[in-house]
Structure formats: C-alpha cells, structure tokens
Protein backbone atom coordinates (compact mmCIF):
# COMPACT_ATOMS: atom_id res chain seq x y z
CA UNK A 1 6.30 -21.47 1.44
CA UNK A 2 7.05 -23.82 -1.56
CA UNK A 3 10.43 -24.79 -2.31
CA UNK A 4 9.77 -22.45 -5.91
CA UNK A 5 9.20 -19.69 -3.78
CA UNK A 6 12.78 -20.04 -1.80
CA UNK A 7 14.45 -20.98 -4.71
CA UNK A 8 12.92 -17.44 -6.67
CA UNK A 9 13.99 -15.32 -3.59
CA UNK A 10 17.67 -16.80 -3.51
CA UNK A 11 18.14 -15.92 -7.30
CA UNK A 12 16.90 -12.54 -7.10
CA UNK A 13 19.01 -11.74 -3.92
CA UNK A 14 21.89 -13.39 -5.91
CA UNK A 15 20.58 -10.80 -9.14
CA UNK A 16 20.59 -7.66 -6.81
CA UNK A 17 23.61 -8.17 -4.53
CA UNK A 18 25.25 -8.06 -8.28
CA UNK A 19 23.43 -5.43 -9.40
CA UNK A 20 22.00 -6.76 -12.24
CA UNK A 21 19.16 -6.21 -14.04
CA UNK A 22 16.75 -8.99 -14.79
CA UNK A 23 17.21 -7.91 -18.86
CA UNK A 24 21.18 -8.81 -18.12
CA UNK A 25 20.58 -12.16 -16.66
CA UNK A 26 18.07 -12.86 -18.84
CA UNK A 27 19.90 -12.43 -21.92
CA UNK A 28 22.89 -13.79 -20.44
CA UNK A 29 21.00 -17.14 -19.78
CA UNK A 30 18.93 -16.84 -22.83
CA UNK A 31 15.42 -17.37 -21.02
CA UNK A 32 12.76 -15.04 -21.23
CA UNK A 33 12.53 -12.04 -19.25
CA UNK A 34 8.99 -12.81 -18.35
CA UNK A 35 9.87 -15.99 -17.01
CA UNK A 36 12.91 -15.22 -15.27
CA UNK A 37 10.82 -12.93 -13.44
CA UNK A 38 8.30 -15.53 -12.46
CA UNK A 39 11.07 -17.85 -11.52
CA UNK A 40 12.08 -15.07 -8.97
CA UNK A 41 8.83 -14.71 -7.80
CA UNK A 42 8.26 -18.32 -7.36
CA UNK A 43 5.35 -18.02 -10.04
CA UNK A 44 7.29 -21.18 -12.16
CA UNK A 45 9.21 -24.27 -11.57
CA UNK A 46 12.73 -24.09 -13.03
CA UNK A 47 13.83 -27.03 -14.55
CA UNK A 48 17.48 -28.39 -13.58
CA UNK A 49 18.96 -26.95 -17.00
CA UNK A 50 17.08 -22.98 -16.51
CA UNK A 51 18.64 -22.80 -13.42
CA UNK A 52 22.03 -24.30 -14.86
CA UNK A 53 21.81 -21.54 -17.05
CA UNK A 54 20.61 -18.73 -14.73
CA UNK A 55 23.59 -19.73 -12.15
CA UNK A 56 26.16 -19.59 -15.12
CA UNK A 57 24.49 -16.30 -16.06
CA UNK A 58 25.13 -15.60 -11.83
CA UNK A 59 28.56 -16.58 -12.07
CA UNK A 60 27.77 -18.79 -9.38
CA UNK A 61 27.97 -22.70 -9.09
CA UNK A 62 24.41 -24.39 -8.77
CA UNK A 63 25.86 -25.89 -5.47
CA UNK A 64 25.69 -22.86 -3.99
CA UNK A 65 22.41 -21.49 -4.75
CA UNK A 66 21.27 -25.20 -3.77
CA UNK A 67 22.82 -24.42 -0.72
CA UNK A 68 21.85 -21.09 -0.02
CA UNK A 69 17.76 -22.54 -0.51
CA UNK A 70 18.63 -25.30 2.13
CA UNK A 71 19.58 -23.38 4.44
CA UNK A 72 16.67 -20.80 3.69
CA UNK A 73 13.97 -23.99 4.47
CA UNK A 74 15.65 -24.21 7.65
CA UNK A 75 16.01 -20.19 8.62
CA UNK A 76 13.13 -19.06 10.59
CA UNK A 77 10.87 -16.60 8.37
CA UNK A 78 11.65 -13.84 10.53
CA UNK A 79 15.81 -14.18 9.43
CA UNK A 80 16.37 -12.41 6.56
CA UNK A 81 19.64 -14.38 4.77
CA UNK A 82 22.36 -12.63 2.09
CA UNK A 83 24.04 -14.33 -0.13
CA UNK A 84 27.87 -15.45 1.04
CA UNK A 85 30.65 -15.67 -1.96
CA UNK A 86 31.96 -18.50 -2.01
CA UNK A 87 35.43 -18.61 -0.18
CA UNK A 88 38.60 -20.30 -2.25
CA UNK A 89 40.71 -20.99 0.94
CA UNK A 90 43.32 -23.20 0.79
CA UNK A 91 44.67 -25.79 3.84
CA UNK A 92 48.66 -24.43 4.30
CA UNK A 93 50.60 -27.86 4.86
C-alpha cells in the first residue's frame, strides 16, 4: 500500500467520523470535488498545501493526520484504526 493510499483512507475516516460530505470539505478547502475524492482514494498525491487546506477544512492540525498515517504504516492490515481527537490536557502543578 502506497503512502497516498494511507494518507486517502485517514482523511476520509477523518470526513465520515464528522459526518461530512465530500461537497462540504471540498468547498470548505476550495479543491475540487473530483479530486478530493481521488485524494481519498489514494488515486492523487496531495501536495503539502491541499492537505493544509483539507486539514483546516477537518478542523484538525496536519500533525495529527501525519500522525494518524504513521501509525497506519505500522498497524497490521488486518487492524482497522479510528481517528482519536486530539486531547487538550493540562499537567496540574
């Protein structure tokens, strides 16, 4: 599986677990919906400023979908992953 093809499958589980349609997050990020769909279905390369745009258009930091694709090339194929919010806990002194 090519990195393209994790990095699809981690934006559209981000996409669904919101409930979003592909029209909404591709207007939001101002990409074509055609595209965005082959992004998702690892048919295209994103470039570093599409997926910038699509992550803003998430609500979610690029870090964390970065994340969420390492982890993914390291998961056995058999694992199905979800996506985890990000946590804002704070250290109590």
């Amino acid at each position: 599986m090519l990195l393209r093809d994790h990095m699809g499958a981690a934006l559209r589980r981000r996409r669904v677990a919101q409930s979003q349609t592909l029209r909404q997050v591709s207007a939001k990020a101002r990409v074509s919906l055609g595209y965005l769909s082959e992004v998702e279905r690892g048919q295209k390369e994103a470039s570093s400023e599409l997926l910038a745009a699509i992550c803003q258009a998430l609500e979610i930091e690029l870090a964390e979908l970065l994340s969420e694709v390492a982890l993914s090339l390291t998961v056995p194929s058999n694992v199905s992953l979800l996506p985890v919010a990000a946590s804002s806990t704070s250290v109590a002194a």
